[in-house]
PDB file of N, CA and C in Angstrom:
ATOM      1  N   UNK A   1     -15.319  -2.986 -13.830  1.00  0.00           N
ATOM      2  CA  UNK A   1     -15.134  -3.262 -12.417  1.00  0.00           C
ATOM      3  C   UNK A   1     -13.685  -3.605 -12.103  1.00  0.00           C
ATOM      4  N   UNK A   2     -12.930  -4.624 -13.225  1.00  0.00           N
ATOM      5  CA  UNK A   2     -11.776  -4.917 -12.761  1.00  0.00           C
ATOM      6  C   UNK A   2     -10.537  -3.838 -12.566  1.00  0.00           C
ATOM      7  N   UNK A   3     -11.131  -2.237 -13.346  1.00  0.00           N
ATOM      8  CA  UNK A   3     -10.233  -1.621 -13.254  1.00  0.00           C
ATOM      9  C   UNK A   3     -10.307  -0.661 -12.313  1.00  0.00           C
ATOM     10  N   UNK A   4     -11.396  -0.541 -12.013  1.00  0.00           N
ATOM     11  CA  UNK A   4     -11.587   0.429  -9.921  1.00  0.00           C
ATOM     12  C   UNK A   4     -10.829  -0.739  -9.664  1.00  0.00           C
ATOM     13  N   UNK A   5     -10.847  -1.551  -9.394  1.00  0.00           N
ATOM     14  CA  UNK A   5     -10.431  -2.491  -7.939  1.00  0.00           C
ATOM     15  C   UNK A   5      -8.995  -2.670  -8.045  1.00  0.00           C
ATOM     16  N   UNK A   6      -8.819  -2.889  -9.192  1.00  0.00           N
ATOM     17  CA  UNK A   6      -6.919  -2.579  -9.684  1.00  0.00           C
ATOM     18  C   UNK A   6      -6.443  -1.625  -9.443  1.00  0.00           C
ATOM     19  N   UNK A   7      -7.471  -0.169  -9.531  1.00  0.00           N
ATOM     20  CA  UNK A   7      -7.184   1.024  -9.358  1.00  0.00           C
ATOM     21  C   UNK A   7      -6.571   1.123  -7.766  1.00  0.00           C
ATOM     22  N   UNK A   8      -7.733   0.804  -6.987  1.00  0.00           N
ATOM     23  CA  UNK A   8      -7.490   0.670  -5.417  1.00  0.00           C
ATOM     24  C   UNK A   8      -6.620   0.179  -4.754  1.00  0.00           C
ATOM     25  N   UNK A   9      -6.434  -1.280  -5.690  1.00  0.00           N
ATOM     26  CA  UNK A   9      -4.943  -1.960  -5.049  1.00  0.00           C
ATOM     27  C   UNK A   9      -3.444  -1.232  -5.818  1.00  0.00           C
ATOM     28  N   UNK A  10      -3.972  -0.424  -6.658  1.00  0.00           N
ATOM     29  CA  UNK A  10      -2.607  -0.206  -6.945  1.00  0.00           C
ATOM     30  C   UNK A  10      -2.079   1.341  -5.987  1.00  0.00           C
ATOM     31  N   UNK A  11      -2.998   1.968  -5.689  1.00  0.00           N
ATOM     32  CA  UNK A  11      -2.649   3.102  -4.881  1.00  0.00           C
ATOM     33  C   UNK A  11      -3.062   2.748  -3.459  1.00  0.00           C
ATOM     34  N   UNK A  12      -3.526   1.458  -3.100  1.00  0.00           N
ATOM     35  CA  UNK A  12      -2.657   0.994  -1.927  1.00  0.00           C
ATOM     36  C   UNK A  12      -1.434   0.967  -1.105  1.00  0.00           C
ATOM     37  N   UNK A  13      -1.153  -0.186  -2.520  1.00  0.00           N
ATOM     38  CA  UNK A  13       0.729  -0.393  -2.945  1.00  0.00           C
ATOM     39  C   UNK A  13       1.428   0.706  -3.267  1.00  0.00           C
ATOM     40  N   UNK A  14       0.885   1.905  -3.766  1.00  0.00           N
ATOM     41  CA  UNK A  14       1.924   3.283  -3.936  1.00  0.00           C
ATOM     42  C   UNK A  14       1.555   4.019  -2.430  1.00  0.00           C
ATOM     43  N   UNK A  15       0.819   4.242  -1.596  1.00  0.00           N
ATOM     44  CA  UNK A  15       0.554   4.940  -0.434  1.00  0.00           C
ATOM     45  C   UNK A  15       1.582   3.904   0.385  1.00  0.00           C
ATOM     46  N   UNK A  16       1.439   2.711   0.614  1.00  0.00           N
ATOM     47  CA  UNK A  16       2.270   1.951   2.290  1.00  0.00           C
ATOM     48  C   UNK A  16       3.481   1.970   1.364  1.00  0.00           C
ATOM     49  N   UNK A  17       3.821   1.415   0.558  1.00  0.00           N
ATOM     50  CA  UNK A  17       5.217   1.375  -0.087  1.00  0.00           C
ATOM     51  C   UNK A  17       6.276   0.192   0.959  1.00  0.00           C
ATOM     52  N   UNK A  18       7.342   0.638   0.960  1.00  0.00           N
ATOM     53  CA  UNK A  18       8.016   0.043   1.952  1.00  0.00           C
ATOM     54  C   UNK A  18       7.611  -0.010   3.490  1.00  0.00           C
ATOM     55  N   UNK A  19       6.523   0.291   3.590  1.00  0.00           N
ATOM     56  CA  UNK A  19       5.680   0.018   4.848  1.00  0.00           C
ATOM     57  C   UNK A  19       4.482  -0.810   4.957  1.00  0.00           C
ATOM     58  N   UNK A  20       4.206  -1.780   3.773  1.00  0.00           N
ATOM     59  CA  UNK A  20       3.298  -2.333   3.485  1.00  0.00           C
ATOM     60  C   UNK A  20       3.301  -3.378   4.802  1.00  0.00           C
ATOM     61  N   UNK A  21       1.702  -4.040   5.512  1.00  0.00           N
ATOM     62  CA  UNK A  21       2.066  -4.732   6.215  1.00  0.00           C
ATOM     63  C   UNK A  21       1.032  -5.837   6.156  1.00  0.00           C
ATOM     64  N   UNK A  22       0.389  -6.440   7.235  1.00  0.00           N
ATOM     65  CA  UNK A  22      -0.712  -7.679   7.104  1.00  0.00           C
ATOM     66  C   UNK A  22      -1.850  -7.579   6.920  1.00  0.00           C
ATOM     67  N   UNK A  23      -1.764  -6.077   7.480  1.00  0.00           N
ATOM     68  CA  UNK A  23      -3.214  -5.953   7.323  1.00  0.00           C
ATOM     69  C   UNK A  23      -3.758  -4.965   6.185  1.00  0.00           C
ATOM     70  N   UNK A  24      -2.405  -4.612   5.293  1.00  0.00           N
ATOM     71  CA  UNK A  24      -2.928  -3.968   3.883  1.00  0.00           C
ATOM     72  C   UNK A  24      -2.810  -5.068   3.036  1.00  0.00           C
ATOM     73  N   UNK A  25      -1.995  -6.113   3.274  1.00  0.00           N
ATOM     74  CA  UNK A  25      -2.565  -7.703   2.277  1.00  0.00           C
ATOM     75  C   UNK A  25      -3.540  -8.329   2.669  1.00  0.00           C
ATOM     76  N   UNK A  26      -4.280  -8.211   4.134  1.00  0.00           N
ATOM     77  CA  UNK A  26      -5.879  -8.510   4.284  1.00  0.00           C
ATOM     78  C   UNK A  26      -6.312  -8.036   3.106  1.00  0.00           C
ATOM     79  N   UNK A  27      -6.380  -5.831   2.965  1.00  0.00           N
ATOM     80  CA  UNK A  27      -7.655  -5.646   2.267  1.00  0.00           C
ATOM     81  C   UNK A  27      -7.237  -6.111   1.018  1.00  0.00           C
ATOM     82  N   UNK A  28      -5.882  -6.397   0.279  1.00  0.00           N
ATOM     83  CA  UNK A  28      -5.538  -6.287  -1.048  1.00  0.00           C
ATOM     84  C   UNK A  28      -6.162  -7.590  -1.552  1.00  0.00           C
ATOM     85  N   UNK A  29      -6.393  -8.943  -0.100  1.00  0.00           N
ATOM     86  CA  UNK A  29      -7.119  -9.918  -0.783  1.00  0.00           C
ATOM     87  C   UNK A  29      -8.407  -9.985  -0.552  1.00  0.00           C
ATOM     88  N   UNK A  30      -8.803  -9.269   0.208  1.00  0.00           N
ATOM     89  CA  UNK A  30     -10.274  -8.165   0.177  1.00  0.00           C
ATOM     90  C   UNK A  30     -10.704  -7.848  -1.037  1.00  0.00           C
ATOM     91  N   UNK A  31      -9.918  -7.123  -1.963  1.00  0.00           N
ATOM     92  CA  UNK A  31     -10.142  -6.354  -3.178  1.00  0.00           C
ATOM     93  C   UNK A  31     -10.078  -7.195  -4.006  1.00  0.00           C
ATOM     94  N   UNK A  32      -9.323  -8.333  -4.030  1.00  0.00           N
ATOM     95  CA  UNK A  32      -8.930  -9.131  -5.200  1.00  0.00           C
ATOM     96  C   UNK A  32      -9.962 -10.095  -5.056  1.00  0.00           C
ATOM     97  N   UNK A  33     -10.557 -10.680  -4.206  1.00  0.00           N
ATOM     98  CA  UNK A  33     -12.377 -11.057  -4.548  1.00  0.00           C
ATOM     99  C   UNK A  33     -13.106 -10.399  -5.579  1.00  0.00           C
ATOM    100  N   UNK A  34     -12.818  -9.253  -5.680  1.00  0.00           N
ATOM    101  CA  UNK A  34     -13.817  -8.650  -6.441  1.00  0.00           C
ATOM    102  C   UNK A  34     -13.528  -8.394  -8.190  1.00  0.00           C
ATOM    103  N   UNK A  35     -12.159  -9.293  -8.451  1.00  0.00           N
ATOM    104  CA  UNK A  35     -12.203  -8.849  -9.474  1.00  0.00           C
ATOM    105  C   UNK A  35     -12.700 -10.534 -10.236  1.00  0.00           C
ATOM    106  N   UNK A  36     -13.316 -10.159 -11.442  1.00  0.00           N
ATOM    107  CA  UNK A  36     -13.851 -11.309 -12.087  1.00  0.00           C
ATOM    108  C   UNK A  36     -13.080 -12.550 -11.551  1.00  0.00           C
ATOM    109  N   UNK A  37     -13.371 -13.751 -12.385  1.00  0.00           N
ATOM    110  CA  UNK A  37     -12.631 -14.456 -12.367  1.00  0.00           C
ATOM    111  C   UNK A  37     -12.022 -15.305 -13.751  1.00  0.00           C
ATOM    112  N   UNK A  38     -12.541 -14.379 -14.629  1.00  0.00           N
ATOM    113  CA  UNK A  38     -11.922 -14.656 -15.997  1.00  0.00           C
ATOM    114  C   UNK A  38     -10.883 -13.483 -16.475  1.00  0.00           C
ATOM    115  N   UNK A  39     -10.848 -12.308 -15.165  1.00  0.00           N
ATOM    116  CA  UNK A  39      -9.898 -11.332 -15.462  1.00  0.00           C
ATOM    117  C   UNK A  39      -8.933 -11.748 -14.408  1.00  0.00           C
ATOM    118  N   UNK A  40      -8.685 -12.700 -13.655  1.00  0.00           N
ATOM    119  CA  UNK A  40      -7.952 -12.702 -12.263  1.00  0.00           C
ATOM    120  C   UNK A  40      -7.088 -13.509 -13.152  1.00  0.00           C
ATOM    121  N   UNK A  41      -6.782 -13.918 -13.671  1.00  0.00           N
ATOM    122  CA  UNK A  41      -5.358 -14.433 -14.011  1.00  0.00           C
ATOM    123  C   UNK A  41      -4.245 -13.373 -15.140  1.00  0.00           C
ATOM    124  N   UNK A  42      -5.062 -12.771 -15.664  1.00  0.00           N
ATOM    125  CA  UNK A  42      -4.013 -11.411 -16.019  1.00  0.00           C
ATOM    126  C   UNK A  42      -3.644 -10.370 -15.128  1.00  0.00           C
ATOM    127  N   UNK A  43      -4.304  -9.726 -13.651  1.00  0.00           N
ATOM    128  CA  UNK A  43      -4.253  -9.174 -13.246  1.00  0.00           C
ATOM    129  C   UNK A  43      -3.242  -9.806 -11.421  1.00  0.00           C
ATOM    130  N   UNK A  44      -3.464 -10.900 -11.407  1.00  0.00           N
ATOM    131  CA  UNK A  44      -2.819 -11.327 -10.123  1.00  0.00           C
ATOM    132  C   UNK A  44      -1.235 -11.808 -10.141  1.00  0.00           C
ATOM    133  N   UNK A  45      -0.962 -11.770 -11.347  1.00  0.00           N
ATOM    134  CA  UNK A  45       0.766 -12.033 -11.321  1.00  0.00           C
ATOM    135  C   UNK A  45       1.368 -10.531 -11.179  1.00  0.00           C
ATOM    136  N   UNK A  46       0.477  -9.421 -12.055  1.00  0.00           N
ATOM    137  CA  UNK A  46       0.754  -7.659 -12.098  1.00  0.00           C
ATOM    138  C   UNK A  46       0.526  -7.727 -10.388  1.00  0.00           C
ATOM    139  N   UNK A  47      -0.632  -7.834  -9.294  1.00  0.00           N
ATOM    140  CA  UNK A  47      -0.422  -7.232  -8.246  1.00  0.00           C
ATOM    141  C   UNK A  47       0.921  -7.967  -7.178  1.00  0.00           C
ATOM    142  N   UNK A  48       1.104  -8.868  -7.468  1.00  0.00           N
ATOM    143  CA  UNK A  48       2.250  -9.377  -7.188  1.00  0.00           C
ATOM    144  C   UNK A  48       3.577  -8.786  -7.378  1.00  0.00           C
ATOM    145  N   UNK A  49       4.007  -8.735  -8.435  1.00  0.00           N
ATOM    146  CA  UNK A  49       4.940  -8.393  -9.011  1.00  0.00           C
ATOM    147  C   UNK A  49       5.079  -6.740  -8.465  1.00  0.00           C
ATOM    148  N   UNK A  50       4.132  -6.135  -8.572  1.00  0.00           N
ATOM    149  CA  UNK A  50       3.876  -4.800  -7.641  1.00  0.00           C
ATOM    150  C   UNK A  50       4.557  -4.744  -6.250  1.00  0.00           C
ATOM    151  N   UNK A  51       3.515  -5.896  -5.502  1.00  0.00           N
ATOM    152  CA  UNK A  51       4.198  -5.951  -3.814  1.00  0.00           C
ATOM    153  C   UNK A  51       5.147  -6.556  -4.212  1.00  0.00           C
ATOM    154  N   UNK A  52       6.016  -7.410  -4.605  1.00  0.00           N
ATOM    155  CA  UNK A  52       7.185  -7.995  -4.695  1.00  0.00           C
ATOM    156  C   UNK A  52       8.550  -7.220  -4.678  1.00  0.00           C
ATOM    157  N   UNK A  53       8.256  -5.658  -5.610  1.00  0.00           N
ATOM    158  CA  UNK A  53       9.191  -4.740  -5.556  1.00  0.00           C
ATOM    159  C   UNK A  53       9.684  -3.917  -4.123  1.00  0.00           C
ATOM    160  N   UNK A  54       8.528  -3.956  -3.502  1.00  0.00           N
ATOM    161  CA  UNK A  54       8.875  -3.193  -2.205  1.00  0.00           C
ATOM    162  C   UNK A  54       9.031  -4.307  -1.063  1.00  0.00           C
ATOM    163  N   UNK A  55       8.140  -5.199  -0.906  1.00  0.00           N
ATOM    164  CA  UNK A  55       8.473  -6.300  -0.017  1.00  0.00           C
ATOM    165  C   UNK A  55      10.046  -7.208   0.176  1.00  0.00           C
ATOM    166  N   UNK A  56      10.220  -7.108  -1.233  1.00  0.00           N
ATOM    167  CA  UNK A  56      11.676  -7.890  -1.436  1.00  0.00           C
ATOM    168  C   UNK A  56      12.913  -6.501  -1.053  1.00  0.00           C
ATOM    169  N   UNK A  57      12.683  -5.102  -0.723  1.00  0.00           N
ATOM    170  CA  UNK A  57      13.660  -4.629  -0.672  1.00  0.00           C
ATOM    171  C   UNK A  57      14.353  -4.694   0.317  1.00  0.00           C
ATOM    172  N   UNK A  58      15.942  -4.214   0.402  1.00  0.00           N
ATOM    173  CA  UNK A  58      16.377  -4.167   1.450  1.00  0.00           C
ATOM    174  C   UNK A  58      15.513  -2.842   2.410  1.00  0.00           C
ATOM    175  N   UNK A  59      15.378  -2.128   1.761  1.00  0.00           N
ATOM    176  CA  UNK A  59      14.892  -0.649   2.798  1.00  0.00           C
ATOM    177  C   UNK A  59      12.987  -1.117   3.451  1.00  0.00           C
ATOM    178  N   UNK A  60      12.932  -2.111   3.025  1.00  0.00           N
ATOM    179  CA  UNK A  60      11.548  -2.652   3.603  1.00  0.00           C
ATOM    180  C   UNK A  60      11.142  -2.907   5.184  1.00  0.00           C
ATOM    181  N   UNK A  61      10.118  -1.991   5.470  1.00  0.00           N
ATOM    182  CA  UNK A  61       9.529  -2.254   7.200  1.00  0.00           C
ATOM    183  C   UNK A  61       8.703  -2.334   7.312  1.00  0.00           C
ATOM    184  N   UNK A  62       8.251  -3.424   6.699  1.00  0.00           N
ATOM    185  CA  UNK A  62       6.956  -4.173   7.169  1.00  0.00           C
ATOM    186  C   UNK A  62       6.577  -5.745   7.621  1.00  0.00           C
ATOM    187  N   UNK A  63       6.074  -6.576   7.902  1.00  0.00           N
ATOM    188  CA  UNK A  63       5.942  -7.842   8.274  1.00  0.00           C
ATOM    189  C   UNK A  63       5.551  -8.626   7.479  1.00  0.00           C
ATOM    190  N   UNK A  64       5.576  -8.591   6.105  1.00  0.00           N
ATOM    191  CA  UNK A  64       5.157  -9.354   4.999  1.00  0.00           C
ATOM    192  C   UNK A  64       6.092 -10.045   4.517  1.00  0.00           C
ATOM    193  N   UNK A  65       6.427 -11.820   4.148  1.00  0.00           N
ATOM    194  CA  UNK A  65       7.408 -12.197   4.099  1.00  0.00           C
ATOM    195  C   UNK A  65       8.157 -11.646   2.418  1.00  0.00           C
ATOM    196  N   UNK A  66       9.113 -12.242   1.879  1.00  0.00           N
ATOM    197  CA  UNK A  66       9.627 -12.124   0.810  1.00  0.00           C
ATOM    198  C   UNK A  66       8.564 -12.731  -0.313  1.00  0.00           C
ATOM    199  N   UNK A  67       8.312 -12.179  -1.489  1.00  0.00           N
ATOM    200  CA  UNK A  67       7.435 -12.749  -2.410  1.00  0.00           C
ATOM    201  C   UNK A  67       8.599 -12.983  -3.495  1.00  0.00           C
ATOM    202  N   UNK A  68       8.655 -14.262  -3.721  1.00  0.00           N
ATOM    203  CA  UNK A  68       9.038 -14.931  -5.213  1.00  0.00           C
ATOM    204  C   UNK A  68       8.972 -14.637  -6.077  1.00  0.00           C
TER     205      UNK A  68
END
């Protein structure tokens, strides 16, 4: 299961790209309900680190703040 739902959020994050916005981090924490919760701590620093690359860029247009 954890790897459809990783699957989904990760070609989320490759479809909006630098257009990612509030309401594709609604479904992404939509999706991230669904993954265990003995697999959610290996997998939630990776979807991060994912949006972090495009959110933090300069060429970024979307409304999502800067991720750490």
């Amino acid at each position: 299961m954890t790897e459809k739902v990783m699957d989904q959020i990760m070609d989320l994050i490759s479809a909006k790209r630098l257009t990612l916005n509030q309401t594709d981090m609604r479904e992404i924490y939509d999706l991230i309900t669904q993954i265990p919760l003995d697999d959610l701590p290996d997998q939630y620093p990776w979807i991060f680190e994912s949006l972090s690359i495009f959110v933090n860029s300069p060429e970024y247009e979307g409304d999502i703040p800067p991720i750490d």
